[in-house]
PDB file of N, CA and C in Angstrom:
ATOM      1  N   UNK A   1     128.754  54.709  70.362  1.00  0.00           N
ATOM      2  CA  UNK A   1     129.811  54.994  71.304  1.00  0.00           C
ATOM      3  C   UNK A   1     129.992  56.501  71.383  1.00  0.00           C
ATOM      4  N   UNK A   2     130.093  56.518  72.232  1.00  0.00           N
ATOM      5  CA  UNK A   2     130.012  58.146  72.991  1.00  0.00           C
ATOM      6  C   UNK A   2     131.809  58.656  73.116  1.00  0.00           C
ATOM      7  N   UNK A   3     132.930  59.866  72.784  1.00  0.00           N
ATOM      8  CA  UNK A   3     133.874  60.489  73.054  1.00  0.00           C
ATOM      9  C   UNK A   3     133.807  61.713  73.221  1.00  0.00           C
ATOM     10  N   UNK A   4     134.814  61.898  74.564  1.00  0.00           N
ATOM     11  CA  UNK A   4     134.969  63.634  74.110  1.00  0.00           C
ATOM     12  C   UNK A   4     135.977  64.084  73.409  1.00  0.00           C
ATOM     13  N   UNK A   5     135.592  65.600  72.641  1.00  0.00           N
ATOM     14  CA  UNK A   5     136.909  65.678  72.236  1.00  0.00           C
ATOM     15  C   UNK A   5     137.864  66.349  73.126  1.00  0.00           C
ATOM     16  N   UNK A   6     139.073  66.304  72.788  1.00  0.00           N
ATOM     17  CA  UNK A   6     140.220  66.547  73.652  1.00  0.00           C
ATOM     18  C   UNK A   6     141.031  67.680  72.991  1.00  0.00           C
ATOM     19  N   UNK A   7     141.943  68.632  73.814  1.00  0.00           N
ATOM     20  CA  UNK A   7     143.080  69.445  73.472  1.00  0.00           C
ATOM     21  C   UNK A   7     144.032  68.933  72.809  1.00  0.00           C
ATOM     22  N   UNK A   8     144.469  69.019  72.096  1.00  0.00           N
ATOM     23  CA  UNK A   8     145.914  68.328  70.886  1.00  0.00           C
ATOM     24  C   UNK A   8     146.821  69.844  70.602  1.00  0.00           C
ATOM     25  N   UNK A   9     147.496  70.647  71.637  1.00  0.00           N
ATOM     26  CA  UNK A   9     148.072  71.625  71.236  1.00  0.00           C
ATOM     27  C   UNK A   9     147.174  72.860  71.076  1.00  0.00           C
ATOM     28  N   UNK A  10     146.970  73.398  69.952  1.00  0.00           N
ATOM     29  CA  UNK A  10     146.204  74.536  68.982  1.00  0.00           C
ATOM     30  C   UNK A  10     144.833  74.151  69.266  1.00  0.00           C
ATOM     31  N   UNK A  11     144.904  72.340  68.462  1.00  0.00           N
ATOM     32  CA  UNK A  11     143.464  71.977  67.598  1.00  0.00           C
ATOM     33  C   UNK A  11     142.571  71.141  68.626  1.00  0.00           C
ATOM     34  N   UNK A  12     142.358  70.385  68.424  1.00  0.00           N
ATOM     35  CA  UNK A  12     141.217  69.526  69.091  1.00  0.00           C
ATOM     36  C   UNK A  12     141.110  68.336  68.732  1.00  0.00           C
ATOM     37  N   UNK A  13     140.670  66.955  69.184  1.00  0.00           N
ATOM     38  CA  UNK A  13     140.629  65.899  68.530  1.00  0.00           C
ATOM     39  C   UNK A  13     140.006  64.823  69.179  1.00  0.00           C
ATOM     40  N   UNK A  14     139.436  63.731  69.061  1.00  0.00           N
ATOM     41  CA  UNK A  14     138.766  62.658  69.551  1.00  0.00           C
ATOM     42  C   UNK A  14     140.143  61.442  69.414  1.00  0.00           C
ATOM     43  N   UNK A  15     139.868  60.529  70.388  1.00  0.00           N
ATOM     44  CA  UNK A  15     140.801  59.206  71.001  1.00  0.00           C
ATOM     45  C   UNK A  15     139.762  57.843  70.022  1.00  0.00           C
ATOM     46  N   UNK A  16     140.469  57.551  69.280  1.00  0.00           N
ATOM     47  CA  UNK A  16     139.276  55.913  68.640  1.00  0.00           C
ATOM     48  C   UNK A  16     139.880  55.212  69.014  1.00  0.00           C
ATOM     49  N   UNK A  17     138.971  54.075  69.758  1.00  0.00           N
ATOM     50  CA  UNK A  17     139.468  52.947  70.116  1.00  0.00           C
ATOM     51  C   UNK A  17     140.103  52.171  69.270  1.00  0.00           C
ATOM     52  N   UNK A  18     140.761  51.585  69.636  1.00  0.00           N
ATOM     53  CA  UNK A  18     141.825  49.894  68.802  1.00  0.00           C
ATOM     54  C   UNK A  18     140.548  49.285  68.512  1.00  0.00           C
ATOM     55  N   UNK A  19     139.918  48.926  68.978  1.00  0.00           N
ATOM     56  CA  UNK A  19     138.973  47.807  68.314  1.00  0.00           C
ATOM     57  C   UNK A  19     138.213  48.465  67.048  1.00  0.00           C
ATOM     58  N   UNK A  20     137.522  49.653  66.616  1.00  0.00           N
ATOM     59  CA  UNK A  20     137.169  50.834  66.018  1.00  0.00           C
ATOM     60  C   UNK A  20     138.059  50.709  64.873  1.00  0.00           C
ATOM     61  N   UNK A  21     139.353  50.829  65.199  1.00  0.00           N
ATOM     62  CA  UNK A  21     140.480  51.098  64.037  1.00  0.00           C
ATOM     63  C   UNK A  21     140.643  49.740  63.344  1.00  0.00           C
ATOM     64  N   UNK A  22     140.887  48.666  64.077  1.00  0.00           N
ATOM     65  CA  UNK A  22     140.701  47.331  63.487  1.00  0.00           C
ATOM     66  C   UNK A  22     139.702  46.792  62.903  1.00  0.00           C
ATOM     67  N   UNK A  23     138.494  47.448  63.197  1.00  0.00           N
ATOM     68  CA  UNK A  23     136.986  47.073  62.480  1.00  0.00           C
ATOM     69  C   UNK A  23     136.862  47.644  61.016  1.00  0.00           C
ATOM     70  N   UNK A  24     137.712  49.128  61.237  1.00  0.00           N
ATOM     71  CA  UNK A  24     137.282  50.100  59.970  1.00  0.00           C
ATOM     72  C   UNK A  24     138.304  49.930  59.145  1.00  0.00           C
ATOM     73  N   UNK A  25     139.607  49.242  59.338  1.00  0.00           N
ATOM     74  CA  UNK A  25     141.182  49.347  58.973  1.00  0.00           C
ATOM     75  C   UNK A  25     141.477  50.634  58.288  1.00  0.00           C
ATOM     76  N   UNK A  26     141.245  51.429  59.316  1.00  0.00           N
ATOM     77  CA  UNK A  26     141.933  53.025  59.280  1.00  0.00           C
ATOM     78  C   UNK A  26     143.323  52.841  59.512  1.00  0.00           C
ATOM     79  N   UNK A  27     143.893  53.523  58.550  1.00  0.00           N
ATOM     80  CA  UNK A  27     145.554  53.300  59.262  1.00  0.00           C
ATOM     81  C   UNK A  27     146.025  54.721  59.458  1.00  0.00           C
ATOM     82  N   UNK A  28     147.197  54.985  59.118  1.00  0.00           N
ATOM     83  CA  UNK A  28     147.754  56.542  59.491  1.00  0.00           C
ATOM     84  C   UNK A  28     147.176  57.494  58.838  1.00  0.00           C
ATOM     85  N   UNK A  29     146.963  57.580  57.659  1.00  0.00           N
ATOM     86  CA  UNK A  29     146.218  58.570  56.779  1.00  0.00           C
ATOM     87  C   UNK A  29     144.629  58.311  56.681  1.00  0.00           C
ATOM     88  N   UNK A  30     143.946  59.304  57.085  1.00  0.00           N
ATOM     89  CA  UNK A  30     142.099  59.546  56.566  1.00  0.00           C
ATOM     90  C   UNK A  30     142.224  60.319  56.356  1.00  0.00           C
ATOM     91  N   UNK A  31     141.043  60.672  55.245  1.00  0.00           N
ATOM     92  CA  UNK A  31     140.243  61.236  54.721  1.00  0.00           C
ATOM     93  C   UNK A  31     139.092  62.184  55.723  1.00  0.00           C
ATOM     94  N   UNK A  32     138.777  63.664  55.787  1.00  0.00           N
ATOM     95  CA  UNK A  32     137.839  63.662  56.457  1.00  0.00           C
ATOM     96  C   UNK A  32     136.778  64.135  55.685  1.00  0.00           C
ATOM     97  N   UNK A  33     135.481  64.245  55.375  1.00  0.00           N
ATOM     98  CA  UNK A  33     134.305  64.435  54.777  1.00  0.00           C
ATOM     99  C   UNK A  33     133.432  65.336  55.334  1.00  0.00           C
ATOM    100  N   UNK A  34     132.994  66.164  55.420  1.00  0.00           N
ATOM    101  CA  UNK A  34     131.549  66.901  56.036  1.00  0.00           C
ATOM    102  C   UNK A  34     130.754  66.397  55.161  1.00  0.00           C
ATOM    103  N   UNK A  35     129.703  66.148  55.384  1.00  0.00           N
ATOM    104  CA  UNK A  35     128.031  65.672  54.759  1.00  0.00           C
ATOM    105  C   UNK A  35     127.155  66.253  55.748  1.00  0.00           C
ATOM    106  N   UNK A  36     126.317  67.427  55.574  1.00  0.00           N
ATOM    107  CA  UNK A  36     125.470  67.651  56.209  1.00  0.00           C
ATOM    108  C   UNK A  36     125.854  68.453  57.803  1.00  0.00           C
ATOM    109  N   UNK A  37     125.454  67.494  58.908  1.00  0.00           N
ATOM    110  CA  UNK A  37     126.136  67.905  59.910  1.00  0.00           C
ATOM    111  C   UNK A  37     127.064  66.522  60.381  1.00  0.00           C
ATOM    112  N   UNK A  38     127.652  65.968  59.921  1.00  0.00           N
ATOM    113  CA  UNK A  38     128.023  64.862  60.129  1.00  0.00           C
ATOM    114  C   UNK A  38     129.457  64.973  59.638  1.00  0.00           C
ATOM    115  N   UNK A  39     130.460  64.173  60.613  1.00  0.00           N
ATOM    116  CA  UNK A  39     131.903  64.141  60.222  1.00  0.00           C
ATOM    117  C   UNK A  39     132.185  62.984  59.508  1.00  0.00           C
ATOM    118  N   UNK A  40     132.608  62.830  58.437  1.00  0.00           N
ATOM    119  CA  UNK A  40     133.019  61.158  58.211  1.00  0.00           C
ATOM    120  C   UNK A  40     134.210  60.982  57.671  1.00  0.00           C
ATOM    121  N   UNK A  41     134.848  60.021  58.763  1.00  0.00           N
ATOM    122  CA  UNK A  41     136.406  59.881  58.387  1.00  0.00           C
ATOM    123  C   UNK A  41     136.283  58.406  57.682  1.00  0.00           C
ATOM    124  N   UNK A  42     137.226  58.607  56.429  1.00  0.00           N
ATOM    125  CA  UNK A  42     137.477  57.468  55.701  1.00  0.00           C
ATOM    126  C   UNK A  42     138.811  57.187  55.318  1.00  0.00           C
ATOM    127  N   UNK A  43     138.931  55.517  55.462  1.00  0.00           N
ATOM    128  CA  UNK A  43     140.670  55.055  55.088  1.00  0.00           C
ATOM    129  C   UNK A  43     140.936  56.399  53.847  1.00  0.00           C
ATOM    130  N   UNK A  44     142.137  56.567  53.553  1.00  0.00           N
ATOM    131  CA  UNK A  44     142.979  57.255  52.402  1.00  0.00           C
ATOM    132  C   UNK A  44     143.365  56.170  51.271  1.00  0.00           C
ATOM    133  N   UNK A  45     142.481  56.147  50.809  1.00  0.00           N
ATOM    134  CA  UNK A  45     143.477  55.183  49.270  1.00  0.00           C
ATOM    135  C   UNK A  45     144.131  55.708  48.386  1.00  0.00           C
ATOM    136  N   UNK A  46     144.645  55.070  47.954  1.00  0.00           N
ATOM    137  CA  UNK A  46     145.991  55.166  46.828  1.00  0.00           C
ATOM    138  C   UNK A  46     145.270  55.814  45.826  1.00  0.00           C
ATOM    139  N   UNK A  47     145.073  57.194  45.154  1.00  0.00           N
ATOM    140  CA  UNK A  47     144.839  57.286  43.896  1.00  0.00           C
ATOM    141  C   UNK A  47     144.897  56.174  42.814  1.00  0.00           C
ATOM    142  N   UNK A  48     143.913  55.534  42.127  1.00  0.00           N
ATOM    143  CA  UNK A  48     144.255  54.671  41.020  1.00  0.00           C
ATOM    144  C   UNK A  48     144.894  53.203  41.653  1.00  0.00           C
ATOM    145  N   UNK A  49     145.043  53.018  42.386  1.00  0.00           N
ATOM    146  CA  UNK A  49     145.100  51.821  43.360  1.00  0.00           C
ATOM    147  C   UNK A  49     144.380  50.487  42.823  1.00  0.00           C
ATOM    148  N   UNK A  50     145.547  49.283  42.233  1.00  0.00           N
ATOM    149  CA  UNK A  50     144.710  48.313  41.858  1.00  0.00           C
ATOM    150  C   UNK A  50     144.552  48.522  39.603  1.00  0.00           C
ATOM    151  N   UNK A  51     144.848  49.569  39.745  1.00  0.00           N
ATOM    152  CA  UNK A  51     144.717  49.608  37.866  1.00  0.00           C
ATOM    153  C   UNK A  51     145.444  49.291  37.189  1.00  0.00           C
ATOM    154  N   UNK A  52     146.868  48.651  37.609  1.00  0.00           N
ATOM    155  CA  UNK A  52     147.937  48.365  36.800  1.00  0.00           C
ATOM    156  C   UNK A  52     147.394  46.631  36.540  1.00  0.00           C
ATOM    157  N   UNK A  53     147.063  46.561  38.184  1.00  0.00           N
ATOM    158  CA  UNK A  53     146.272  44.271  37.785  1.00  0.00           C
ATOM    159  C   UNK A  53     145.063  44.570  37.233  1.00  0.00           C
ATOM    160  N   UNK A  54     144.368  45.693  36.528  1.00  0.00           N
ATOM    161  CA  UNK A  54     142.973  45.648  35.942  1.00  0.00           C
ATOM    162  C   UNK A  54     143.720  45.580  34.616  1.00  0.00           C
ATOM    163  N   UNK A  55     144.203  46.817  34.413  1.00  0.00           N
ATOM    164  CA  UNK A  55     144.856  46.918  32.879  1.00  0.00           C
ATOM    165  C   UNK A  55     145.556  45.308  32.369  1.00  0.00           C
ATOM    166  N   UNK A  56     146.478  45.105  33.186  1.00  0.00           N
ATOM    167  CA  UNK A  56     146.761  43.590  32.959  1.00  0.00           C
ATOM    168  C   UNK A  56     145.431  42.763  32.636  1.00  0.00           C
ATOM    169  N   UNK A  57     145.017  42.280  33.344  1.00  0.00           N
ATOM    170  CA  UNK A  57     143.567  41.473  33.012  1.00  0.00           C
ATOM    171  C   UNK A  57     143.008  41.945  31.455  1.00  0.00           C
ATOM    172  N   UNK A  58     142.543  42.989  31.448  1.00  0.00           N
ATOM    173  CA  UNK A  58     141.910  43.745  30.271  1.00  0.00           C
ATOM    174  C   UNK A  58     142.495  43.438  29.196  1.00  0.00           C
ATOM    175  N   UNK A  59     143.986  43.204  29.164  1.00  0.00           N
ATOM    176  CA  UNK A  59     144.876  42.975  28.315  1.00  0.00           C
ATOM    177  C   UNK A  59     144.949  41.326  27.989  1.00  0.00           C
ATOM    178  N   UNK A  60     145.074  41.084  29.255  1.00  0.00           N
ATOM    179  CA  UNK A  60     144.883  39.249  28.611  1.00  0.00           C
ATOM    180  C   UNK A  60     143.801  38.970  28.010  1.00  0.00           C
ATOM    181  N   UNK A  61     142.827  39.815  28.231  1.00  0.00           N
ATOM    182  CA  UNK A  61     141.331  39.423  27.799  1.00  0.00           C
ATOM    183  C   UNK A  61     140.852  39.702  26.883  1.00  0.00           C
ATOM    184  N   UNK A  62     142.084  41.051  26.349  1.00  0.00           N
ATOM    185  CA  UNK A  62     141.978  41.282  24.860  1.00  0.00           C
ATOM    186  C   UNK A  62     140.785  42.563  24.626  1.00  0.00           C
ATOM    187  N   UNK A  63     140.372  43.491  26.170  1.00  0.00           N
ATOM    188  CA  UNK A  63     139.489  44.108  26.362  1.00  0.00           C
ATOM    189  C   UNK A  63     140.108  45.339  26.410  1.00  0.00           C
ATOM    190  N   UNK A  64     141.404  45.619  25.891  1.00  0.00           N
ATOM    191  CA  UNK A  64     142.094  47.162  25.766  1.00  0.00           C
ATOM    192  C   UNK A  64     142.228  47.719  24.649  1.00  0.00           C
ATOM    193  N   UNK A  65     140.903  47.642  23.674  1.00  0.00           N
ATOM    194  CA  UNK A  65     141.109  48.125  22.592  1.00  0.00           C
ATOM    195  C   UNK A  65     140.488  49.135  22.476  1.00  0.00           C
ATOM    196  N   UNK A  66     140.167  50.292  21.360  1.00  0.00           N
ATOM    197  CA  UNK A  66     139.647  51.521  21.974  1.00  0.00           C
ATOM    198  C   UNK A  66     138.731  51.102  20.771  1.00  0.00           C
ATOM    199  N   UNK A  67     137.491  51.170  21.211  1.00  0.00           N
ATOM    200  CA  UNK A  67     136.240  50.964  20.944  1.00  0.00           C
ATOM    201  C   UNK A  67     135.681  52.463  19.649  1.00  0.00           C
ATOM    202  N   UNK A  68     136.137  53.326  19.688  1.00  0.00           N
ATOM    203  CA  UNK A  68     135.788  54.461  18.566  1.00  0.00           C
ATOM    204  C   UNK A  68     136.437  54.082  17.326  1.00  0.00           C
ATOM    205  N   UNK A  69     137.859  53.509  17.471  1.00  0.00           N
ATOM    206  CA  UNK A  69     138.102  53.264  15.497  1.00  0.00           C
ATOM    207  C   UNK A  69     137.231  52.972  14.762  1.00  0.00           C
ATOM    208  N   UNK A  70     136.411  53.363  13.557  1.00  0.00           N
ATOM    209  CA  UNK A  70     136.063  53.178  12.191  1.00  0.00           C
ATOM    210  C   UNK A  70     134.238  52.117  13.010  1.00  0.00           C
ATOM    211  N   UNK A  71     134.142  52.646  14.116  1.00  0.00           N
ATOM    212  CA  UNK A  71     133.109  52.181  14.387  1.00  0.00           C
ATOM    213  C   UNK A  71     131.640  52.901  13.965  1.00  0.00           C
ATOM    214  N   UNK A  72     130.923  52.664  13.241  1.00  0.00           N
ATOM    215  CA  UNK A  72     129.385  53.691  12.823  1.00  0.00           C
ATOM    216  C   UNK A  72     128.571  53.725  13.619  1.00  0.00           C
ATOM    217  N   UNK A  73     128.973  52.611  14.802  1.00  0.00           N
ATOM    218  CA  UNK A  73     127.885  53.052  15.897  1.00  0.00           C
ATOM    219  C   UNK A  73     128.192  54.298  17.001  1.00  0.00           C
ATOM    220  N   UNK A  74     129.314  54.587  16.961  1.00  0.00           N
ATOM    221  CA  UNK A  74     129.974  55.457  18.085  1.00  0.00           C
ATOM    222  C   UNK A  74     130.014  56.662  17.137  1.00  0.00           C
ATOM    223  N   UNK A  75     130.516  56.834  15.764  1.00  0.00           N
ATOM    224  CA  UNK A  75     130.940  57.831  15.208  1.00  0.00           C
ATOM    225  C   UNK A  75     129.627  58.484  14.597  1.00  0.00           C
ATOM    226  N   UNK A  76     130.198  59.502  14.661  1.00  0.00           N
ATOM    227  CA  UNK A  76     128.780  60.425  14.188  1.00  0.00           C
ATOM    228  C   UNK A  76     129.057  61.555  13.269  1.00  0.00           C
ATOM    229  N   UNK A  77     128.149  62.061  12.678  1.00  0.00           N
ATOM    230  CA  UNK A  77     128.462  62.818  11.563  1.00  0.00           C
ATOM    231  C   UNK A  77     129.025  64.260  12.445  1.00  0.00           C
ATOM    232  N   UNK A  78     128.772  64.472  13.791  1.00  0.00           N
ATOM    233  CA  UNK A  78     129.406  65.603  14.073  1.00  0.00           C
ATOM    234  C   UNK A  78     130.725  65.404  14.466  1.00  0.00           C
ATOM    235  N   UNK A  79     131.237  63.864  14.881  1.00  0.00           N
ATOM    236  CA  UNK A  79     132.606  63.277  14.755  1.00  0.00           C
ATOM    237  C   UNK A  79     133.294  63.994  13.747  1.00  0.00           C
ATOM    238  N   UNK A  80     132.642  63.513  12.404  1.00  0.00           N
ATOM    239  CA  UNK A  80     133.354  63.596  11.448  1.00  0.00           C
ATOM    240  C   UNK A  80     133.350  65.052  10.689  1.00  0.00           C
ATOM    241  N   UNK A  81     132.190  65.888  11.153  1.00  0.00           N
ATOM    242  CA  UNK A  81     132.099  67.324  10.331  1.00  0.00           C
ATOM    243  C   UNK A  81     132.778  68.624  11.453  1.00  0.00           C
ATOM    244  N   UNK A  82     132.840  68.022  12.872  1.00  0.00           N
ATOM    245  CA  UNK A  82     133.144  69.509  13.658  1.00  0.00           C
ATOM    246  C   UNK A  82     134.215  69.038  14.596  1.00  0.00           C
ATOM    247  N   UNK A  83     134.612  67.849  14.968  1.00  0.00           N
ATOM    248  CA  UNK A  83     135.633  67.410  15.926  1.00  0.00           C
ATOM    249  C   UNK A  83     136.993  67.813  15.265  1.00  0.00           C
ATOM    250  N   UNK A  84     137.632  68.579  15.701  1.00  0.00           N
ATOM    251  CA  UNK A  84     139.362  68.590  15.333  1.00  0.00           C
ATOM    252  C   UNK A  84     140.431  68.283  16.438  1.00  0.00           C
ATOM    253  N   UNK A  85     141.483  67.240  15.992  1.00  0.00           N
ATOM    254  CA  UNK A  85     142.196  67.004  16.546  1.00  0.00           C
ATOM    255  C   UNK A  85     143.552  68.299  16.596  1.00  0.00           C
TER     256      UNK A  85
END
């Protein structure tokens, strides 16, 4: 699909169709990207969006434990001779 861009005041801007916006579920906030020569606008998500029902899960599952305690496969002698807390 082919647009021109248009005057918006100062700046400049392209018109996306409703059907476009409903396909991509762009809502009020994007993201814009340069790659190359290419523009790419993407939905805006929530920072961290979704981690409070992961952490939950993880937790029922008994998968929130921190894996370095008193473990010899993770810990290493430079753990234990040069790391300071």
């Amino acid at each position: 699909m082919k647009t021109k861009i248009i005057k918006i005041g100062n700046s400049q801007g392209i018109r996306i169709p409703k059907s476009i916006l409903e396909q991509t579920q762009l809502k009020n906030v994007v993201e814009l990207e340069i790659k190359d020569d290419y523009l790419i606008i993407k939905s805006s998500n929530k920072p961290r969006q979704g981690w409070d029902a992961a952490f939950k899960k993880m937790s029922e599952n008994q998968d929130d434990k921190l894996l370095d305690i008193n473990n010899p496969k993770i810990n290493s002698l430079w753990d234990k001779d040069h790391w300071e807390w």
